[in-house]
Protein backbone atom coordinates (compact mmCIF):
# COMPACT_ATOMS: atom_id res chain seq x y z
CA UNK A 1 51.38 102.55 176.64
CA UNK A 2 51.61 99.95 173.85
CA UNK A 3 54.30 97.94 176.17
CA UNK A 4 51.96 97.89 178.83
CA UNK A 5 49.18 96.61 176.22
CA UNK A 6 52.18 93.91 175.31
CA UNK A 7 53.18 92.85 178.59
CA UNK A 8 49.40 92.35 179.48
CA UNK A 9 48.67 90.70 176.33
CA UNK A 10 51.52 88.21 177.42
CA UNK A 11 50.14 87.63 180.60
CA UNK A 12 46.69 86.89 179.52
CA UNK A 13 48.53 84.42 176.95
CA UNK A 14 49.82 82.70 180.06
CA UNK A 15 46.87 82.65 181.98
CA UNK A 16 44.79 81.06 179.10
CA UNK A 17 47.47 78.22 178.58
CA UNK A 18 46.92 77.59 182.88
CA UNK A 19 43.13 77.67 181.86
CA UNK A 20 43.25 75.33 178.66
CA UNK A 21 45.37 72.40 180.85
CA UNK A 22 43.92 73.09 184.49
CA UNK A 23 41.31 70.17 183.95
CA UNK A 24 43.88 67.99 182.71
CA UNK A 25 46.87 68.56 185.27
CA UNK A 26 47.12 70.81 188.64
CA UNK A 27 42.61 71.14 188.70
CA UNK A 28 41.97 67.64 187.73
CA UNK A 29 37.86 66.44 187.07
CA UNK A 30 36.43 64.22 188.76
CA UNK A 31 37.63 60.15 186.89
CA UNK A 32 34.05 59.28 185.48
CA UNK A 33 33.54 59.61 182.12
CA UNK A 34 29.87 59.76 182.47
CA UNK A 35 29.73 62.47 185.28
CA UNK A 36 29.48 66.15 183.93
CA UNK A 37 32.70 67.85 184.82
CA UNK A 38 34.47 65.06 182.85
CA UNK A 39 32.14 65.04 180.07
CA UNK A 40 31.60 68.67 179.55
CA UNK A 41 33.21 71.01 181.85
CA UNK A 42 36.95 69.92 180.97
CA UNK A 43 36.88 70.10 177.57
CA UNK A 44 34.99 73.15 177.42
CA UNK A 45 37.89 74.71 179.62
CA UNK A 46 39.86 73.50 177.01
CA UNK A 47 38.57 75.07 174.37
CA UNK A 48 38.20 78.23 175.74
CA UNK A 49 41.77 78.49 177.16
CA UNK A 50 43.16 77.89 173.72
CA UNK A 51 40.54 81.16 172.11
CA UNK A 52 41.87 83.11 175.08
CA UNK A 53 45.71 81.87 174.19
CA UNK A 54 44.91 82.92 170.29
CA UNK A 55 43.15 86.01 170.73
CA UNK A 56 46.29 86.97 172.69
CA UNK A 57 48.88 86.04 170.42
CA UNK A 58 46.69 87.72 168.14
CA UNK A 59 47.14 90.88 170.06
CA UNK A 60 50.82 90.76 170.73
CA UNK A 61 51.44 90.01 167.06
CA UNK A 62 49.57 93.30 166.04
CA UNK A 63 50.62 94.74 168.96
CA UNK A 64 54.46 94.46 167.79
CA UNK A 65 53.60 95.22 163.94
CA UNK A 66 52.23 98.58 164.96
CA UNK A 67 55.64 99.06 167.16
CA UNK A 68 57.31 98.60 164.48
């Protein structure tokens, strides 16, 4: 059970690094600076991705002190 809880953990790790640079690279926002997916939806996708990224390196890194 805990390697399931690791291998998930990793995934999720993944998938909020894909969600943290989607605005910026494959998902780009629309060019104006002024319009609101620039100005607010990009860099709150940003921010967000990189809590989801921390909370699950947060998780594997308990995740492998308990394993241990």
């Amino acid at each position: 059970m805990k390697n399931l809880k690791l291998i998930l953990s990793s995934a999720t790790a993944v998938l909020g690094l894909l969600v943290a640079i989607a605005p910026y690279s494959f998902a780009k926002v629309c060019a104006m600076p002024k319009m609101h997916c620039h100005a607010v939806t990009a860099p709150t996708e940003l921010v967000l991705g990189i809590l989801i990224l921390l909370i699950s390196v947060i998780q594997i890194v308990t995740g492998l002190k308990n394993k241990a």
